[in-house]
Protein backbone atom coordinates (compact mmCIF):
# COMPACT_ATOMS: atom_id res chain seq x y z
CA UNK A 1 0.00 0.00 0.00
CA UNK A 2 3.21 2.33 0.86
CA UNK A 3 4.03 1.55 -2.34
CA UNK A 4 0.76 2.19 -4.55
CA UNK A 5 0.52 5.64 -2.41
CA UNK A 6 3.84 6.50 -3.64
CA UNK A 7 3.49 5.88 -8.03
CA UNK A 8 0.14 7.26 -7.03
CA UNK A 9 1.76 10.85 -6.13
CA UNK A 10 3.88 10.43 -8.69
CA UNK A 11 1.16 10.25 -11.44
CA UNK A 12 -0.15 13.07 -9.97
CA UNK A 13 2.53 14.76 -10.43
CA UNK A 14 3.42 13.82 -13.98
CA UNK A 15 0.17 14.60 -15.11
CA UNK A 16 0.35 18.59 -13.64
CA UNK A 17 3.51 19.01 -15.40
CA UNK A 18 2.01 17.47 -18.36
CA UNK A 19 -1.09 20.05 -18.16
CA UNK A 20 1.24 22.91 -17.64
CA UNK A 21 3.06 22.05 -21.02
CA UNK A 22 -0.49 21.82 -23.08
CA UNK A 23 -1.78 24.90 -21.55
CA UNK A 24 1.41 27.30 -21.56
CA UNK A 25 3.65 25.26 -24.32
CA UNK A 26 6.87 25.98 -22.17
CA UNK A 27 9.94 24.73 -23.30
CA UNK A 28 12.12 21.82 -21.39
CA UNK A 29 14.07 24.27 -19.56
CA UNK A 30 11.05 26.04 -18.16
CA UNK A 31 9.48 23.10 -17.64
CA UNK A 32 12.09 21.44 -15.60
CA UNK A 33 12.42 24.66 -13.25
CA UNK A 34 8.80 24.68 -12.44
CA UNK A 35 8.25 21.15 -12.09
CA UNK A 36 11.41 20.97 -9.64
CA UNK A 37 9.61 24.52 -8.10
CA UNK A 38 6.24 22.31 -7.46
CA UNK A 39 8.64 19.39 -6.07
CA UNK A 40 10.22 21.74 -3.50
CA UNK A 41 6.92 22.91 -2.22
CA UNK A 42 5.29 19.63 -2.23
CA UNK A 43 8.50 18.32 -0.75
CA UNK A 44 9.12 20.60 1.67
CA UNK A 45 5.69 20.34 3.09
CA UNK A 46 5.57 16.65 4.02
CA UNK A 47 9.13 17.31 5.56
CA UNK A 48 7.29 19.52 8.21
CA UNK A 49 5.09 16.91 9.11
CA UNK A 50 7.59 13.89 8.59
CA UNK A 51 9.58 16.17 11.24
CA UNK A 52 6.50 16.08 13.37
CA UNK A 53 6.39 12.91 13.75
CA UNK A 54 10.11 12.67 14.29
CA UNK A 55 9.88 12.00 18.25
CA UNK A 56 12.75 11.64 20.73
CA UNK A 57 14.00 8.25 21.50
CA UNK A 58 16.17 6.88 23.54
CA UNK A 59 19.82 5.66 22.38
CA UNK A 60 19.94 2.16 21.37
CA UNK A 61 24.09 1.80 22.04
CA UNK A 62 26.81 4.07 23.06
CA UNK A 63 29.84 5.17 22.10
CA UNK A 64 32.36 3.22 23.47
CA UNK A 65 35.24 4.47 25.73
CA UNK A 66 38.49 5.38 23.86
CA UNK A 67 36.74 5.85 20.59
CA UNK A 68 35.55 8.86 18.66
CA UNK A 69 32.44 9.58 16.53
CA UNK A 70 34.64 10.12 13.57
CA UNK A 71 35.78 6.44 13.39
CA UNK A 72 32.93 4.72 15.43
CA UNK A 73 30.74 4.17 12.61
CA UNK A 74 33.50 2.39 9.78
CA UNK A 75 34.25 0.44 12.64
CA UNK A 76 30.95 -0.61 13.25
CA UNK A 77 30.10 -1.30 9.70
CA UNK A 78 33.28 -3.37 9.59
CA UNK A 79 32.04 -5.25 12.30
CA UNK A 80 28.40 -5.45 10.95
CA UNK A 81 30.04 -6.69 7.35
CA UNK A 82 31.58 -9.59 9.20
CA UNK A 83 28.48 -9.95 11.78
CA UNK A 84 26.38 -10.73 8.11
CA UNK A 85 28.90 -13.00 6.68
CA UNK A 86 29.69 -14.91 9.91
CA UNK A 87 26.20 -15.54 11.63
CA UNK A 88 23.75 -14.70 8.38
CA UNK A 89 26.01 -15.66 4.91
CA UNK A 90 22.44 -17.27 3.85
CA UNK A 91 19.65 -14.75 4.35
CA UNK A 92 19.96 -11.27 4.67
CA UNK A 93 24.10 -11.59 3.94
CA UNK A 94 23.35 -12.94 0.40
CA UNK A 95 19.96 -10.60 -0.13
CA UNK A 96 21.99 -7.98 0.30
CA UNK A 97 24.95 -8.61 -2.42
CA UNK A 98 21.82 -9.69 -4.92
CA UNK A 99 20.26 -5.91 -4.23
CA UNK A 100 23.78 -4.34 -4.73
CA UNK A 101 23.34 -6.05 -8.54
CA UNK A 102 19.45 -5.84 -8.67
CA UNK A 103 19.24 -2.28 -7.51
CA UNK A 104 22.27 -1.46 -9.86
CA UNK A 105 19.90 -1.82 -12.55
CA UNK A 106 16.45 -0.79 -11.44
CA UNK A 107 17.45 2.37 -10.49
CA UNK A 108 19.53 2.95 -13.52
CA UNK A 109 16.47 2.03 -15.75
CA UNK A 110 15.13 5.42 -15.64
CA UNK A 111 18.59 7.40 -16.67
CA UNK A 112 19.16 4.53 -19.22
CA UNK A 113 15.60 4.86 -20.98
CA UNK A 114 15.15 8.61 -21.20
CA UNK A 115 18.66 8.94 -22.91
CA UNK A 116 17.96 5.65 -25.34
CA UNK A 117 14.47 7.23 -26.55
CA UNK A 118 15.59 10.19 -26.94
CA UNK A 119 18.86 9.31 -29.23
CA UNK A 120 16.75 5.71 -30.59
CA UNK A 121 13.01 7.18 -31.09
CA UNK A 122 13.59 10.76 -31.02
CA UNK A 123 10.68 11.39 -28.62
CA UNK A 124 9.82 15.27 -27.93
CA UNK A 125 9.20 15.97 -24.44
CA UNK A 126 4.99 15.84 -24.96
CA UNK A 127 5.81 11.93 -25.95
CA UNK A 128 8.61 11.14 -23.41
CA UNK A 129 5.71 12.71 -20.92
CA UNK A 130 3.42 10.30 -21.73
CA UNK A 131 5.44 7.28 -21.43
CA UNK A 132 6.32 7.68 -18.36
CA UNK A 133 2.57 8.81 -17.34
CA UNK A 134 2.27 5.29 -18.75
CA UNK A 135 4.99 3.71 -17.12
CA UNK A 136 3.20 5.15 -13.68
CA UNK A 137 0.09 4.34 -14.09
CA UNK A 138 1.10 0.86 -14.41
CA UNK A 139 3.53 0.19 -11.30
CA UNK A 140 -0.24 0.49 -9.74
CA UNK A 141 -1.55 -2.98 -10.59
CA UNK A 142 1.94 -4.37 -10.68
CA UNK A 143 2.03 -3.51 -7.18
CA UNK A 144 -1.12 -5.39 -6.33
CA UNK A 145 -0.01 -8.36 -8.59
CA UNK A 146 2.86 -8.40 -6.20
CA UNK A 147 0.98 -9.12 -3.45
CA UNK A 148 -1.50 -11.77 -5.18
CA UNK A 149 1.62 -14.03 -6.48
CA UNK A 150 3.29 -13.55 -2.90
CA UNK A 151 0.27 -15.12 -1.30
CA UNK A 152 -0.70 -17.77 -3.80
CA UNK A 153 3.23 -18.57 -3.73
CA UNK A 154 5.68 -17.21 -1.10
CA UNK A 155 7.42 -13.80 -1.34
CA UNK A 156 10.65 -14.79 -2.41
CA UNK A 157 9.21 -17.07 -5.21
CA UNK A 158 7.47 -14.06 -6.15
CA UNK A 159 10.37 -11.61 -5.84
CA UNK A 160 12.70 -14.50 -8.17
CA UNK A 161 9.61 -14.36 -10.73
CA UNK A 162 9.94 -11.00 -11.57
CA UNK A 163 13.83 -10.58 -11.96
CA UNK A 164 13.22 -13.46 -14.69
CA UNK A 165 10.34 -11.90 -16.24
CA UNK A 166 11.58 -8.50 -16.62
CA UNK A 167 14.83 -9.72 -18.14
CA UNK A 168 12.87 -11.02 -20.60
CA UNK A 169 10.78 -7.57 -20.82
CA UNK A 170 13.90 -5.67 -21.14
CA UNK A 171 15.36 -8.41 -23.83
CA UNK A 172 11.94 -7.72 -26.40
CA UNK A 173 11.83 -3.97 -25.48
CA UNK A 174 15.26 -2.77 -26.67
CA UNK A 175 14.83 -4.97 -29.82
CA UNK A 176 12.06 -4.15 -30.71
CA UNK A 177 12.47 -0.25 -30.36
CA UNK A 178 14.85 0.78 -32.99
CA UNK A 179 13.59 3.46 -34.76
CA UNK A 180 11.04 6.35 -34.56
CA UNK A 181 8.37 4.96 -36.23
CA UNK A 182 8.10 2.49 -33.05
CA UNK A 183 6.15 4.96 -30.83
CA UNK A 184 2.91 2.73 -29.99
CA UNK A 185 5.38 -0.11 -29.29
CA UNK A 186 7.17 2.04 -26.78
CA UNK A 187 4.27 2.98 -25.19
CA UNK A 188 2.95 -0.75 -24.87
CA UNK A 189 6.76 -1.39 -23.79
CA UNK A 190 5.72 1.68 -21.22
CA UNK A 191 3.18 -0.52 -19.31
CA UNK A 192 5.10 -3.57 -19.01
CA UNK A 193 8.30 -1.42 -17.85
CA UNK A 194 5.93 -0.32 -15.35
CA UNK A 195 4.12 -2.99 -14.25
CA UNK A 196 7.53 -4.76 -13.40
CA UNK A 197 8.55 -1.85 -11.19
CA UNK A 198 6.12 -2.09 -9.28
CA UNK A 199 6.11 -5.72 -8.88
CA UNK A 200 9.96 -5.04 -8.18
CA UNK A 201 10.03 -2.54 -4.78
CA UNK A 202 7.33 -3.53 -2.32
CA UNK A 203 8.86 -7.20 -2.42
CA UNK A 204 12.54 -5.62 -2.14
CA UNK A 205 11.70 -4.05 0.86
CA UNK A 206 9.45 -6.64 2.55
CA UNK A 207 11.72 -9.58 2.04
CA UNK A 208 14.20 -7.41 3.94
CA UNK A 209 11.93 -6.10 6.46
CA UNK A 210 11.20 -9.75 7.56
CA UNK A 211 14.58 -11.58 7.49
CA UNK A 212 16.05 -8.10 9.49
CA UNK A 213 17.83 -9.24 12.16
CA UNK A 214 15.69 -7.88 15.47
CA UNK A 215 17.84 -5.31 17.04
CA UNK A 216 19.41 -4.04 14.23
CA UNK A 217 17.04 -2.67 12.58
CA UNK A 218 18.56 0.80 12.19
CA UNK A 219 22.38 -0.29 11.44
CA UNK A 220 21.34 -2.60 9.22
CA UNK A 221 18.56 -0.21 7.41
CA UNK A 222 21.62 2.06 6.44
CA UNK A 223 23.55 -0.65 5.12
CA UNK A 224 20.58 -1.86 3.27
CA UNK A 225 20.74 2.13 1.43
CA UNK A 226 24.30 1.76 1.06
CA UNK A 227 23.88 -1.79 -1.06
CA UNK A 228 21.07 -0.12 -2.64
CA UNK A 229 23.55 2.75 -4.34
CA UNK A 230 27.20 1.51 -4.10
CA UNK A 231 26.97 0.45 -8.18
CA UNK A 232 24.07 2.77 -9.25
CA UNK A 233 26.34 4.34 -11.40
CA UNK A 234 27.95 1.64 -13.17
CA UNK A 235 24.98 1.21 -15.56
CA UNK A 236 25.19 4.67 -16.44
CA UNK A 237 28.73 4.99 -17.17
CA UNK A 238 29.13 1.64 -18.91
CA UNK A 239 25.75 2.91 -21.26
CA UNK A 240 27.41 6.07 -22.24
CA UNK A 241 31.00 4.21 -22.75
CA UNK A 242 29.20 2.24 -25.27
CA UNK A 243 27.30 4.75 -26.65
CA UNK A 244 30.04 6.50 -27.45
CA UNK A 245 31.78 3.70 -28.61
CA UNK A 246 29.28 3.66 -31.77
CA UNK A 247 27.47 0.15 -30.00
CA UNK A 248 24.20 -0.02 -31.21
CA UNK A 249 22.23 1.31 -28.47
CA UNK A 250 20.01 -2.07 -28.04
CA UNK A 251 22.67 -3.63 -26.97
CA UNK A 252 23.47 -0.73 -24.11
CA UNK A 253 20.12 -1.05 -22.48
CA UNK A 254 19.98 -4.75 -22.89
CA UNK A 255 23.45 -4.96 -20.71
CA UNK A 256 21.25 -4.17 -18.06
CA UNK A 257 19.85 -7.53 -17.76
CA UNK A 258 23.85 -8.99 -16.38
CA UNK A 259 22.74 -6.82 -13.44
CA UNK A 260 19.69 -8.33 -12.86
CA UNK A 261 20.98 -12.05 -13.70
CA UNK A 262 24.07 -11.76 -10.95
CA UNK A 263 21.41 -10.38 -8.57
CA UNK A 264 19.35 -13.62 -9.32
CA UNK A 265 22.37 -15.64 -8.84
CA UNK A 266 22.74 -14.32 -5.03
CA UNK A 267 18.33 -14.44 -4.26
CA UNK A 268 18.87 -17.98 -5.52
CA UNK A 269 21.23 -19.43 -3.27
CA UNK A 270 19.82 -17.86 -0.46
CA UNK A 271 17.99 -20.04 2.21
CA UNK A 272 14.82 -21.26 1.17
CA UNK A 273 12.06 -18.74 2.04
CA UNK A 274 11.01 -20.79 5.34
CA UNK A 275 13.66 -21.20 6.53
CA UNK A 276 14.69 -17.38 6.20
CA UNK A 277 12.09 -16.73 8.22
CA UNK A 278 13.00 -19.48 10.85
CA UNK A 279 16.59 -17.83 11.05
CA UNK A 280 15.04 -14.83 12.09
CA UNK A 281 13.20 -16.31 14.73
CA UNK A 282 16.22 -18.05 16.22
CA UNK A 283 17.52 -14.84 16.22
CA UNK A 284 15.01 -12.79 18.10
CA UNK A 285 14.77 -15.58 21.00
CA UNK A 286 18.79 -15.08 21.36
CA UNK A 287 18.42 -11.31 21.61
CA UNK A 288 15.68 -12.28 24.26
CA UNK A 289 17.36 -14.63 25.81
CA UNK A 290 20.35 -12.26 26.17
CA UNK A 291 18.66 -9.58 27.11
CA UNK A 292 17.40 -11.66 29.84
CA UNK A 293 20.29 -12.50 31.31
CA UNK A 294 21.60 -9.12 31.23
CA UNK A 295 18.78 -8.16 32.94
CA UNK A 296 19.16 -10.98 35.77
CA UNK A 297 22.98 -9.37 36.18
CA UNK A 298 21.62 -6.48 36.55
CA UNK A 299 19.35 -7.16 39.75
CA UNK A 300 21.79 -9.73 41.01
């Protein structure tokens, strides 16, 4: 639902900027300054009431003696880094090296497809508009297909189903746009591009949310960001290298899919989905159990 609110607001606010261009026929300068004008409003206003919400809490560690703040925190991820591959190498340890891949590509889909139809298809900004008004609109049932396969299957089944299938999306879509006359296949490309996204992100982030180690959940929801945008822009740069290398441009979007496939590899030798979720269990008894007996040193 976090999810279906979110490409919700974002169709709404593709389809102002896409009035504003009809009505006043501004040009893609102007029309980049307001819409990034609207965005800092918009923006700026849920940050007040994020901040609201924002309420003190208490300190879940400390900073230990003899150490600073500038060097506490690479420490701790050190630790954290061997923490994963000591005591979780199967669950959230290899989730997370399949999102540094996955992610590497999702997010770079967006860079990747304005710059191939503009150069490919030669879209004006009117078209480019609508495509991703498109692209939008359809994240929406993805989103709820998500959570249909997830409960007829499992979540991870579900999450391994869509890496496949949009490989396979991505595979048709670059070859089959290769020149300007493709414009309705683009835009059919548009709703499958779409639908995959938002099959992709709500499973992302509740396969992590449940195999989360308890206790950790704010260390470990940084390093989840960090795996998230460590090779974001390798896509990018190896795109432009071979555009500018005179390879067909097909071939530079369809490089995306390695990304995707390595990710697989890593969701695919994980744990079975069952018992990821066992593993977290044993997990939260030991922090009980610990926190127990810390608790029966304390009064003794």
């Amino acid at each position: 639902m976090y999810y279906i609110v979110l490409f919700g607001h974002q169709v709404i606010f593709l389809v102002i900027i896409a009035a504003i261009v009809l009505i006043w026929s501004t040009d893609s300068v102007l029309t980049a300054q307001i819409s990034q004008a609207i965005d800092v409003i918009v923006t700026g206003a849920y940050f007040v009431v994020t901040f609201y919400y924002f309420t003190k809490k208490e300190a879940k560690a400390k900073l230990p003696e003899g150490s600073n703040l500038c060097g506490a925190g690479f420490t701790q991820v050190f630790r954290t880094a061997k923490g994963l591959y000591q005591h979780y190498p199967k669950t959230i340890g290899n989730f997370f090296l399949g999102c540094v891949f996955s992610e590497a590509a999702i997010n770079s889909f967006s860079t990747v497809s304005v710059i191939y139809i503009n150069e490919v298809l030669k879209f004006d900004t009117m078209k480019t508009t609508i495509l991703f008004l498109i692209i939008l609109l359809s994240t929406l049932p993805g989103s709820y297909f998500a959570n249909w396969l997830s409960n007829k299957t499992s979540v991870m089944l579900s999450f391994k189903i869509q890496i496949v299938s949009f490989i396979i999306v991505n595979f048709a879509a670059f070859l089959i746009l290769t020149d300007p006359s493709k414009t309705i296949e683009a835009y059919i490309c548009g709703v499958f591009w779409g639908f995959h996204l938002g099959w992709y992100y709500p499973l992302e982030k509740l396969i992590y949310s449940v195999i989360i180690p308890e206790g950790q959940e704010s260390e470990l929801a940084g390093f989840f960001l960090y795996c998230t945008q460590i090779l974001a822009f390798l896509p990018p740069l190896v795109f432009t290298i071979m555009n500018e290398s005179g390879v067909n441009l097909k071939w530079a979007g369809i490089h995306l899919n390695a990304y995707l496939f390595v990710g697989l590899v890593f969701f695919q030798i994980m744990l079975p989905w069952d018992e990821c979720l066992e593993a977290a269990k044993v997990n939260e008894m030991r922090k009980s159990n610990e926190l127990n007996e810390e608790r029966k040193n304390d009064n003794a």
